[in-house]
C-alpha atoms as a PDB file:
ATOM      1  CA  UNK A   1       0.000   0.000   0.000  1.00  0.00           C
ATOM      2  CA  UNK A   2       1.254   3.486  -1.059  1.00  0.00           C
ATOM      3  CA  UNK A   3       1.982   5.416   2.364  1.00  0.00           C
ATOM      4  CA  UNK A   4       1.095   9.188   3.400  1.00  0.00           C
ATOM      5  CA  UNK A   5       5.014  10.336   1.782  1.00  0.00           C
ATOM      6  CA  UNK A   6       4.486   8.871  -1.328  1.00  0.00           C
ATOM      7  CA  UNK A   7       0.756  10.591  -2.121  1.00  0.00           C
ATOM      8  CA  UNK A   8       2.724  13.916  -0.592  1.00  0.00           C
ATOM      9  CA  UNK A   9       5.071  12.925  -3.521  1.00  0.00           C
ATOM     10  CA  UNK A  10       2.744  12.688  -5.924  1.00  0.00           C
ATOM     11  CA  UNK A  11       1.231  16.013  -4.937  1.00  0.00           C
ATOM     12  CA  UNK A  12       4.995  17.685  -5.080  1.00  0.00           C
ATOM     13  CA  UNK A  13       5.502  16.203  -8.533  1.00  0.00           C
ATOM     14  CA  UNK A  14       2.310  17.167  -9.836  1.00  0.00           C
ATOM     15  CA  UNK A  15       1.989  20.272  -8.596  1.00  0.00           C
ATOM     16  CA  UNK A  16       5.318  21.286  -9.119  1.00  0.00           C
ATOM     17  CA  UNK A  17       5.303  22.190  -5.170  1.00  0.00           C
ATOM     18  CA  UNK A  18       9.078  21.926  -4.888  1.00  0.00           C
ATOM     19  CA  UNK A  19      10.584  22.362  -1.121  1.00  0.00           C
ATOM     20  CA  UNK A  20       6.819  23.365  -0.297  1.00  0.00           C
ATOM     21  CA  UNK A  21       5.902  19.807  -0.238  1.00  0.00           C
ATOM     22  CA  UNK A  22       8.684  19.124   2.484  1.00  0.00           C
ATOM     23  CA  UNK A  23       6.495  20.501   5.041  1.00  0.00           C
ATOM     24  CA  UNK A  24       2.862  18.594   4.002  1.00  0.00           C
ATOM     25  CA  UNK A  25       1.723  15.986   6.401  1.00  0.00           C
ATOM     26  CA  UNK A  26      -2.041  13.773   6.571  1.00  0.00           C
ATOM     27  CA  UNK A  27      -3.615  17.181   7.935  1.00  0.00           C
ATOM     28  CA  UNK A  28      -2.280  19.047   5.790  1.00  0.00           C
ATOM     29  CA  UNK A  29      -5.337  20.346   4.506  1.00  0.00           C
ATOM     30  CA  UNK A  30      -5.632  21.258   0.083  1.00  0.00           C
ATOM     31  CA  UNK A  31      -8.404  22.448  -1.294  1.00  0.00           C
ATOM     32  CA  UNK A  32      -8.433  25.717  -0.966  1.00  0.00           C
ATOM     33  CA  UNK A  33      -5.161  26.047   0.931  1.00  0.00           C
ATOM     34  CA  UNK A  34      -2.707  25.115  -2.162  1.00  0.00           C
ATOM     35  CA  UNK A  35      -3.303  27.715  -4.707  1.00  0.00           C
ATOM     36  CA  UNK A  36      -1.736  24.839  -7.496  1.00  0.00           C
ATOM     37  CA  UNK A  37      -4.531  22.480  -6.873  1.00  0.00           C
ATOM     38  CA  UNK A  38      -7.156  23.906  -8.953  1.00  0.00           C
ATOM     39  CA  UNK A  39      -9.951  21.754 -10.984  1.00  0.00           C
ATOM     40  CA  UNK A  40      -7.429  21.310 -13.770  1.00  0.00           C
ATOM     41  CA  UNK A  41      -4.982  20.676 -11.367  1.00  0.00           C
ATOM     42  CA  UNK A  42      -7.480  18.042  -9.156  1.00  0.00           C
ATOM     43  CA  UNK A  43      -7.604  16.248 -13.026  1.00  0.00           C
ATOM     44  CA  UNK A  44      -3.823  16.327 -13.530  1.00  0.00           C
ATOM     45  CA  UNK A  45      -3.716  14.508  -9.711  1.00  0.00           C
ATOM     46  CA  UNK A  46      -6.054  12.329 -10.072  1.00  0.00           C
ATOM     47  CA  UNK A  47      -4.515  11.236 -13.784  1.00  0.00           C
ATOM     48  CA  UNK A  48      -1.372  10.686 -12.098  1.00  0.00           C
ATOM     49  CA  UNK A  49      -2.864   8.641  -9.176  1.00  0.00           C
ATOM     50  CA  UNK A  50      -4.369   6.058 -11.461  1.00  0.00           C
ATOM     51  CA  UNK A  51      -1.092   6.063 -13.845  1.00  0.00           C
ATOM     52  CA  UNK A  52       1.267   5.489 -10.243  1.00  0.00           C
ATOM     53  CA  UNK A  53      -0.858   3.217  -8.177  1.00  0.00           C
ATOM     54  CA  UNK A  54      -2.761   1.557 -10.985  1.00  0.00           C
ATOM     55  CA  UNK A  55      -6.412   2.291  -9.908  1.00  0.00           C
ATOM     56  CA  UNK A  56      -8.974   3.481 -12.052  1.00  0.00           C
ATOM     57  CA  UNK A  57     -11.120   6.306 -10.623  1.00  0.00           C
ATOM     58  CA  UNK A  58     -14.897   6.876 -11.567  1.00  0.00           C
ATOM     59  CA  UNK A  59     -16.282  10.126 -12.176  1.00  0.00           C
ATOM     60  CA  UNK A  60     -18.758   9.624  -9.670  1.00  0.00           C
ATOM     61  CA  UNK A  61     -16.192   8.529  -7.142  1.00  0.00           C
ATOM     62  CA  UNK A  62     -14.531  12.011  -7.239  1.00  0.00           C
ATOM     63  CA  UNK A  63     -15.512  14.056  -4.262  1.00  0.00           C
ATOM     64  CA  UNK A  64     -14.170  17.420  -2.570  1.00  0.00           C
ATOM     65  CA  UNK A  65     -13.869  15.538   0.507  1.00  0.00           C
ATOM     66  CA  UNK A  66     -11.054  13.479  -0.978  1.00  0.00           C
ATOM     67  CA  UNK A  67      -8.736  16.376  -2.069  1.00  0.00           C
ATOM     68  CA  UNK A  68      -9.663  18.026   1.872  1.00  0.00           C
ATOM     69  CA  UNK A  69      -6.257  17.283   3.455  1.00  0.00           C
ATOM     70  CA  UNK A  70      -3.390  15.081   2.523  1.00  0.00           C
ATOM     71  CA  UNK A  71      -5.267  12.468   4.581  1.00  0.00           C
ATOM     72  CA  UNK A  72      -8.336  11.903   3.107  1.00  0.00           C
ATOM     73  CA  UNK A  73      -6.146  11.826  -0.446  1.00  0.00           C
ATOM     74  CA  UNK A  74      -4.607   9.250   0.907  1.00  0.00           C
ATOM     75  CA  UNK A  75      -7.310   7.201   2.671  1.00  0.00           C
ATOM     76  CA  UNK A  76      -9.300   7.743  -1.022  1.00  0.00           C
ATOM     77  CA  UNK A  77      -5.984   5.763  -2.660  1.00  0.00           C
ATOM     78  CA  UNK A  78      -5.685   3.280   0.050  1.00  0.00           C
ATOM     79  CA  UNK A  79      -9.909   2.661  -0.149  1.00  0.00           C
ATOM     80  CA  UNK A  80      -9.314   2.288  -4.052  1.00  0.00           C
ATOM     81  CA  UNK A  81      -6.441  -0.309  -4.108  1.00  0.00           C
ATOM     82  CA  UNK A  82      -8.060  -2.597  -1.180  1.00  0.00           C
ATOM     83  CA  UNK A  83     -11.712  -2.526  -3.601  1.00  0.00           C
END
């Protein structure tokens, strides 16, 4: 199973976050608080979650609540690869 660090790598890849992403921990809370992640942005994440982790994401599974901290991101992956 993927662990907290590697969806917090993800994120720093994606996003281009740099250094910033040093800091990021589960509570670290996104939406709204990392001006990157926008909706094109939440796309180009969740794109890169299926292509890393080999899920497949529905777009009725796609919720704000996932993308709320670095956490729930995570849980969502972890929920995903146990299905």
């Amino acid at each position: 199973m993927p662990s907290v660090q590697d969806v917090i790598g993800l994120l720093r890849d994606t996003l281009q976050l740099g250094d910033r992403a040093q800091g990021f921990s589960d509570s670290t809370p996104l939406l709204g608080h990392v001006a990157e992640l926008d909706s094109l942005a939440v796309v180009n994440v969740i794109t890169a979650l299926e292509e890393r982790f080999g899920l497949t994401v529905n777009d009725d599974e796609i919720s704000a609540d996932a993308f709320e901290t670095v956490g729930s991101l995570h849980s969502f992956v972890v929920e995903k690869l146990s299905a």
